[in-house]
C-alpha atoms as a PDB file:
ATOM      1  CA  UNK A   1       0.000   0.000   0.000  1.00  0.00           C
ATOM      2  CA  UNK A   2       1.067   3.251  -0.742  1.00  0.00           C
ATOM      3  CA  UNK A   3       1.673   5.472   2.153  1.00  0.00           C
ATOM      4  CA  UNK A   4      -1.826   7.961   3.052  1.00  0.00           C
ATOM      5  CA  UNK A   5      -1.665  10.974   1.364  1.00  0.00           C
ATOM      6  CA  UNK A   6       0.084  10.299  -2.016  1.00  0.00           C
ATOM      7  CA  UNK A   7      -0.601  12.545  -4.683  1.00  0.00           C
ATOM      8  CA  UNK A   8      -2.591  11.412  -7.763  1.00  0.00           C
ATOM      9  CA  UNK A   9      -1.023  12.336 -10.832  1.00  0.00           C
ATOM     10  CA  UNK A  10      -2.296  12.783 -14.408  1.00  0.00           C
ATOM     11  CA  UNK A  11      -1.220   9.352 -15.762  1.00  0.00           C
ATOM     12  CA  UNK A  12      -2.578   7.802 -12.425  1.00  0.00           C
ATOM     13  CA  UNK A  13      -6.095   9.585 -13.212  1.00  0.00           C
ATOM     14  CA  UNK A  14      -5.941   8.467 -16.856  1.00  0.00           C
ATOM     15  CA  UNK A  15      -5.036   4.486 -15.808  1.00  0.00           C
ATOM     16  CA  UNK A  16      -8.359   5.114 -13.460  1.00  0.00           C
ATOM     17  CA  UNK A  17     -10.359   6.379 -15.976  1.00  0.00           C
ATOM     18  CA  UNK A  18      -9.278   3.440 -18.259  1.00  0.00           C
ATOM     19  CA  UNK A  19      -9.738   0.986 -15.697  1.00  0.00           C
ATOM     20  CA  UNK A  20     -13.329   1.971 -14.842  1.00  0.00           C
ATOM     21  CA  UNK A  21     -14.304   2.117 -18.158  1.00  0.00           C
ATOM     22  CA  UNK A  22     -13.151  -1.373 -19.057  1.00  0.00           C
ATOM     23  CA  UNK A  23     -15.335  -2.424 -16.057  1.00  0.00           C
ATOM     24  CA  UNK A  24     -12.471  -3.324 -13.509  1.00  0.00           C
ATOM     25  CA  UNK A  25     -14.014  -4.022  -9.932  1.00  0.00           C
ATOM     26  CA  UNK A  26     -12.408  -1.570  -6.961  1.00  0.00           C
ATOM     27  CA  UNK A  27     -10.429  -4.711  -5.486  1.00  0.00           C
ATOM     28  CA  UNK A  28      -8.561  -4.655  -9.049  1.00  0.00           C
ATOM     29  CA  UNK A  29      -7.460  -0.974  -9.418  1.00  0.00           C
ATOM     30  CA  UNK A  30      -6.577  -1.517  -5.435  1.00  0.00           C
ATOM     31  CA  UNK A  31      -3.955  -3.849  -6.202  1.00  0.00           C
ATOM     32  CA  UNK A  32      -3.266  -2.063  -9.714  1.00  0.00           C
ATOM     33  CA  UNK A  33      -2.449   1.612  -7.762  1.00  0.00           C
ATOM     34  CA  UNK A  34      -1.403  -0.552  -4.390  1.00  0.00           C
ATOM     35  CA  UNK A  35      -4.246   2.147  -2.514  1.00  0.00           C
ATOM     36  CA  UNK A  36      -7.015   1.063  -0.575  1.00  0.00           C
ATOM     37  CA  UNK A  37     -10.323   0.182  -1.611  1.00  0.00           C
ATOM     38  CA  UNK A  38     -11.487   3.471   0.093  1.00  0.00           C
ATOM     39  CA  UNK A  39      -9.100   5.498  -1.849  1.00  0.00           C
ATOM     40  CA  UNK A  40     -10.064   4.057  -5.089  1.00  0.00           C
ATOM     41  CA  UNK A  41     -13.774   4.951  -4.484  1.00  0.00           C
ATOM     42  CA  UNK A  42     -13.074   8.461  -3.263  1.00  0.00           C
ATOM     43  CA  UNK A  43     -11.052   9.102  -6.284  1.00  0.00           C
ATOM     44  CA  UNK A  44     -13.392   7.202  -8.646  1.00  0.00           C
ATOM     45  CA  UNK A  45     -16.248   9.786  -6.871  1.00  0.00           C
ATOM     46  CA  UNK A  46     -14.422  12.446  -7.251  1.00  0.00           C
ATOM     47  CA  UNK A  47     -13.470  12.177 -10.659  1.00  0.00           C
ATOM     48  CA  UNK A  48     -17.049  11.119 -11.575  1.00  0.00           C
ATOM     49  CA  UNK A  49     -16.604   7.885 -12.726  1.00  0.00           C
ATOM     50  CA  UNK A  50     -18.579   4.596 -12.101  1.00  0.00           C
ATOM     51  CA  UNK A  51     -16.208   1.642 -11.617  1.00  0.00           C
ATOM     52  CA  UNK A  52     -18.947  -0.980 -12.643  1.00  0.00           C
ATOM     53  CA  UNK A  53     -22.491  -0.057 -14.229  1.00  0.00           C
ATOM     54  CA  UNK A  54     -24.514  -2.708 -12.033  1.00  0.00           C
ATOM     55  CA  UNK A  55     -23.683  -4.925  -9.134  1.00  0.00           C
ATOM     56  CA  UNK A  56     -24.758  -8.444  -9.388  1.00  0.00           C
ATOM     57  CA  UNK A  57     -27.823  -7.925  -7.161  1.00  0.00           C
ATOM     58  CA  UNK A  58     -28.718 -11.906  -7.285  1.00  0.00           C
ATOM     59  CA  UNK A  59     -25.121 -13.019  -5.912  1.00  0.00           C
ATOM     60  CA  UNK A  60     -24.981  -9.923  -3.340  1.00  0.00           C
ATOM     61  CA  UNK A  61     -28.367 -11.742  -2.228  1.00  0.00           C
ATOM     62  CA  UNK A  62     -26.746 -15.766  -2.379  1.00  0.00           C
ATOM     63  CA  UNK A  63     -23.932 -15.207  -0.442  1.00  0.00           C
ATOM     64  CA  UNK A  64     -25.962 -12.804   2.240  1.00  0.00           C
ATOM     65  CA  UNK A  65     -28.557 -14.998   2.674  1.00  0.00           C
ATOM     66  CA  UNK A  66     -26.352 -17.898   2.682  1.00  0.00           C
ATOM     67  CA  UNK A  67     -24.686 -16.353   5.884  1.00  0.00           C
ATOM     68  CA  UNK A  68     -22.026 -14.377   4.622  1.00  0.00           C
ATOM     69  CA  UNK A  69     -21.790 -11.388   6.333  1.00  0.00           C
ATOM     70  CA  UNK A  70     -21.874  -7.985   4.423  1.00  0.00           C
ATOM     71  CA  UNK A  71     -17.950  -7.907   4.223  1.00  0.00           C
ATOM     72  CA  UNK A  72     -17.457 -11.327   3.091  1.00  0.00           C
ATOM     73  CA  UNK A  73     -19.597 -10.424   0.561  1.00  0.00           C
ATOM     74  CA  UNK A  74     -17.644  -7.290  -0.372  1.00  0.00           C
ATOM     75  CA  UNK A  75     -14.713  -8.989  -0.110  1.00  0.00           C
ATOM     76  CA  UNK A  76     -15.824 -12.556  -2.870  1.00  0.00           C
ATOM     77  CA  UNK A  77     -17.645 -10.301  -4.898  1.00  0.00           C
ATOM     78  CA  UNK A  78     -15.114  -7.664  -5.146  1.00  0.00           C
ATOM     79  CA  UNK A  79     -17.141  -4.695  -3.972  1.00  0.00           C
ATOM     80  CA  UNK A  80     -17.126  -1.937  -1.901  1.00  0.00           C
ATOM     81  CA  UNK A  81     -19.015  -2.512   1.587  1.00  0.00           C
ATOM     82  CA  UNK A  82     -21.123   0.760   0.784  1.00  0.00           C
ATOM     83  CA  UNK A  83     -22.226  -1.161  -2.387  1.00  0.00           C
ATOM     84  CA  UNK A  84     -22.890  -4.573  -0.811  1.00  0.00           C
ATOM     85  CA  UNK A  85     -25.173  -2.038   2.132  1.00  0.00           C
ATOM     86  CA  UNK A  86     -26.813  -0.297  -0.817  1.00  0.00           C
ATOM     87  CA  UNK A  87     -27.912  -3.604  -2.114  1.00  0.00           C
ATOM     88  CA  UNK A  88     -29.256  -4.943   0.630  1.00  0.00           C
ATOM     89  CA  UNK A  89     -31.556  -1.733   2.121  1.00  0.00           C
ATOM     90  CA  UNK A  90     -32.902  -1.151  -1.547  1.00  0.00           C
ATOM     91  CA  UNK A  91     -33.654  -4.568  -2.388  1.00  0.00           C
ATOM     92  CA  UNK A  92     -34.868  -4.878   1.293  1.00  0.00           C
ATOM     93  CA  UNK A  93     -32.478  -8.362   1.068  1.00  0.00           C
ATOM     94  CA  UNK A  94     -33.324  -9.946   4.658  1.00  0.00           C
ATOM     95  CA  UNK A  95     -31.860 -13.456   6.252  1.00  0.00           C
ATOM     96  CA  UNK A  96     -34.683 -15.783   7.000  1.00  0.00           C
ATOM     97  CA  UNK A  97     -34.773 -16.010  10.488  1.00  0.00           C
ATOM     98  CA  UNK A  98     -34.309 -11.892  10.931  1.00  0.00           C
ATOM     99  CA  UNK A  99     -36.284 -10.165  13.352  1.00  0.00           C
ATOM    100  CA  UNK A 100     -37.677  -6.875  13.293  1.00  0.00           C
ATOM    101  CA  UNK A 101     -35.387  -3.944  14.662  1.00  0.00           C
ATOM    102  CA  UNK A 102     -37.294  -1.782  17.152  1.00  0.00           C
ATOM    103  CA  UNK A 103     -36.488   1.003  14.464  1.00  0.00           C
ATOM    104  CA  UNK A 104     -38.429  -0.771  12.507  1.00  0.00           C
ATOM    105  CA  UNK A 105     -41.612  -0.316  14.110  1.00  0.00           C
ATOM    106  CA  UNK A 106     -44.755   1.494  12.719  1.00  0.00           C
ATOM    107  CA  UNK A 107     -44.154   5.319  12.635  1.00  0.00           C
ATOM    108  CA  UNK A 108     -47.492   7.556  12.868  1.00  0.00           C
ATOM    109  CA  UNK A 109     -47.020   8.751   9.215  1.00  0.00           C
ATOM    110  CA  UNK A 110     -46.357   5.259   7.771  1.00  0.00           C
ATOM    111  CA  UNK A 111     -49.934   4.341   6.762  1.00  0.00           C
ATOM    112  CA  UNK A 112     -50.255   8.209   5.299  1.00  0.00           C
ATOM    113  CA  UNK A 113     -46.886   7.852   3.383  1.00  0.00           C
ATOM    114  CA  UNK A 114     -47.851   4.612   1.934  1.00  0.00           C
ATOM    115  CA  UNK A 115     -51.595   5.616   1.164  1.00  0.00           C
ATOM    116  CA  UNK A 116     -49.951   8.915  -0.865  1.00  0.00           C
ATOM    117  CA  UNK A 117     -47.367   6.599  -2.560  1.00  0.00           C
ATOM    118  CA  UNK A 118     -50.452   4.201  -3.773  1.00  0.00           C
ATOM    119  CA  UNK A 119     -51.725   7.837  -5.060  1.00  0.00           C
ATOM    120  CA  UNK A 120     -48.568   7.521  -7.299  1.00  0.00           C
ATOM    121  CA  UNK A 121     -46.808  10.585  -5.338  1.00  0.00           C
ATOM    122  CA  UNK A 122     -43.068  10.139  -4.564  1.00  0.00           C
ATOM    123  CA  UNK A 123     -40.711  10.838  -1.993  1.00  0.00           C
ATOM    124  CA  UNK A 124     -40.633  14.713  -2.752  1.00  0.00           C
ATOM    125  CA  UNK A 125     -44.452  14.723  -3.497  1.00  0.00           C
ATOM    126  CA  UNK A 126     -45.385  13.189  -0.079  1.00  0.00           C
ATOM    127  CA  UNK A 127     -42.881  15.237   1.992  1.00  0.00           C
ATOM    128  CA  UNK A 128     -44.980  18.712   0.810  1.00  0.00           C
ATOM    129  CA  UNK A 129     -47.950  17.053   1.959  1.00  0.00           C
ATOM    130  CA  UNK A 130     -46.532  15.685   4.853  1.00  0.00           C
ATOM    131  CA  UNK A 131     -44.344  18.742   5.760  1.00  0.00           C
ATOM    132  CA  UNK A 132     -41.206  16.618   6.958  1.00  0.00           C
ATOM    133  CA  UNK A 133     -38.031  16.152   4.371  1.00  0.00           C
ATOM    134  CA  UNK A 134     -38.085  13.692   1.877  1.00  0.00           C
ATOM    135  CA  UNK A 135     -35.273  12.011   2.950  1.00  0.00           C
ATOM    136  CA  UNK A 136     -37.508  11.422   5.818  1.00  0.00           C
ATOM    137  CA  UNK A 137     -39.978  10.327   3.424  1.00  0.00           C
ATOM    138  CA  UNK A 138     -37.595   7.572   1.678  1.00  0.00           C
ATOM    139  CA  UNK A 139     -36.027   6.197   4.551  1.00  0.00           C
ATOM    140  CA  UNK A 140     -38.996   5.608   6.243  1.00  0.00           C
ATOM    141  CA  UNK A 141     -40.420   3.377   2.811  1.00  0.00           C
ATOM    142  CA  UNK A 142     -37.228   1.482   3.070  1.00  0.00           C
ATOM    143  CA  UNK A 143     -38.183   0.889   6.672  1.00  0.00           C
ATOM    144  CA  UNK A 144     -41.156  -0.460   5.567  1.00  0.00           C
ATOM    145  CA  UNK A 145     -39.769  -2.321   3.060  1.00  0.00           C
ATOM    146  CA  UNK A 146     -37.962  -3.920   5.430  1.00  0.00           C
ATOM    147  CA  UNK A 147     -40.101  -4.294   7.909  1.00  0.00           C
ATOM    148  CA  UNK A 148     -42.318  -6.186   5.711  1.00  0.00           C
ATOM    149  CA  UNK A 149     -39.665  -8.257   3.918  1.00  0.00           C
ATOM    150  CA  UNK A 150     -38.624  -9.837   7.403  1.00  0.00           C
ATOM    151  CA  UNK A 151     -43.079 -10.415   7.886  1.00  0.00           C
ATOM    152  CA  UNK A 152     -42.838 -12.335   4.678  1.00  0.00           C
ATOM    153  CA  UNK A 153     -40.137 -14.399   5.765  1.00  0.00           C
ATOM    154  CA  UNK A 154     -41.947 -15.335   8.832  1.00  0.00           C
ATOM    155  CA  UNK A 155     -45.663 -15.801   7.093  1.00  0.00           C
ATOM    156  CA  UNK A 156     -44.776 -16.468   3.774  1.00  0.00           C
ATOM    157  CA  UNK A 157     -47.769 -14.041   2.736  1.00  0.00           C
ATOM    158  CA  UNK A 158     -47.582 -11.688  -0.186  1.00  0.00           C
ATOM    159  CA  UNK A 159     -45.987  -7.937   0.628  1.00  0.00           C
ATOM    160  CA  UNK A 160     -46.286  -4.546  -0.443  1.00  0.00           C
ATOM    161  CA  UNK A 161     -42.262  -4.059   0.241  1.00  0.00           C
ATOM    162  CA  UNK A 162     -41.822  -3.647  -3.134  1.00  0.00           C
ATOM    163  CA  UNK A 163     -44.349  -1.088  -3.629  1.00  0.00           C
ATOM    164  CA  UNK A 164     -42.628   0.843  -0.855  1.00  0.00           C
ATOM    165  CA  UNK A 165     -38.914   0.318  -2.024  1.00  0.00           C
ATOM    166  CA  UNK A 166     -40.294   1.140  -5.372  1.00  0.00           C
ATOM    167  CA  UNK A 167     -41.955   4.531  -3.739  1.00  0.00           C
ATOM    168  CA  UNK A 168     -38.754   4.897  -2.424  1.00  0.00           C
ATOM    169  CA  UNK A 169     -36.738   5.843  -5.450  1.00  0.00           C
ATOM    170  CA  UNK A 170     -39.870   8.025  -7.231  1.00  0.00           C
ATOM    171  CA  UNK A 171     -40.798   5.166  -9.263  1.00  0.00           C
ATOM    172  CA  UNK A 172     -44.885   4.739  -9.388  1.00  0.00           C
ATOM    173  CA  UNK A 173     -46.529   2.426  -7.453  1.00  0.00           C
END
């Protein structure tokens, strides 16, 4: 590893730019540039670049529910940990067996939020109604998604998760 703090040069940003376009994971240019993992993505964000254009969702869901844990996921798949976390809060990816956090539990506005996002409203649309932030808005839908991922698990009954993780990311209902 190179030592923290090394300057990237011109020739370094062009062999990134190369390497994410040819659709090198971040584990590769690591050990091309001998930086971190972290360093790689900061610079990748930085420079606006997208090491891969889609994570294998279905694998990032194997190994998980399999009982890898998030970083031994990151680490066969050769992704970040952020990316691996992405994938499993939007695609509301649960272990069977999971239980529901207690931040999980029902929120006064959930039944409003979902009833708007049925209306075909999205995160931005809801939060004016609502008068909180939309963040709030889409967090609390992936919550729910969740939430009702884990229910599934237990009851095997049909959800509305993806309804909510769909509301989620302003896509309609």
């Amino acid at each position: 590893m190179r030592i923290s703090g090394d300057v990237w040069t011109k020739e370094d940003d062009a062999d990134l730019a190369r390497l994410a376009r040819s659709g090198a994971s971040i584990s590769y240019m690591s050990a091309w540039f001998g930086r971190s993992k972290g360093a790689i993505s900061v610079r990748l964000s930085r420079r606006r670049l997208r090491p891969r254009e889609g994570v294998d969702v279905d694998a990032v869901e194997r190994l998980f529910v399999s009982g890898s844990t998030a970083v031994e996921t990151a680490n066969r798949l050769g992704l970040t940990l952020a990316q691996v976390r992405g994938v499993l809060r939007y695609h509301a990816i649960v272990r069977p067996g999971s239980t529901i956090h207690p931040r999980w539990v029902r929120r006064p506005h959930d039944d409003r939020i979902l009833a708007l996002s049925g209306e075909g409203l999205g995160p931005a649309g809801i939060a004016r109604r609502l008068g909180v932030p939309a963040a709030h808005v889409r967090s609390r839908l992936l919550t729910i998604a969740r939430r009702e991922a884990v229910e599934e698990l237990r009851s095997d009954s049909p959800s509305i998760s993806s309804r909510a993780q769909s509301a989620a990311f302003g896509a309609s209902a």
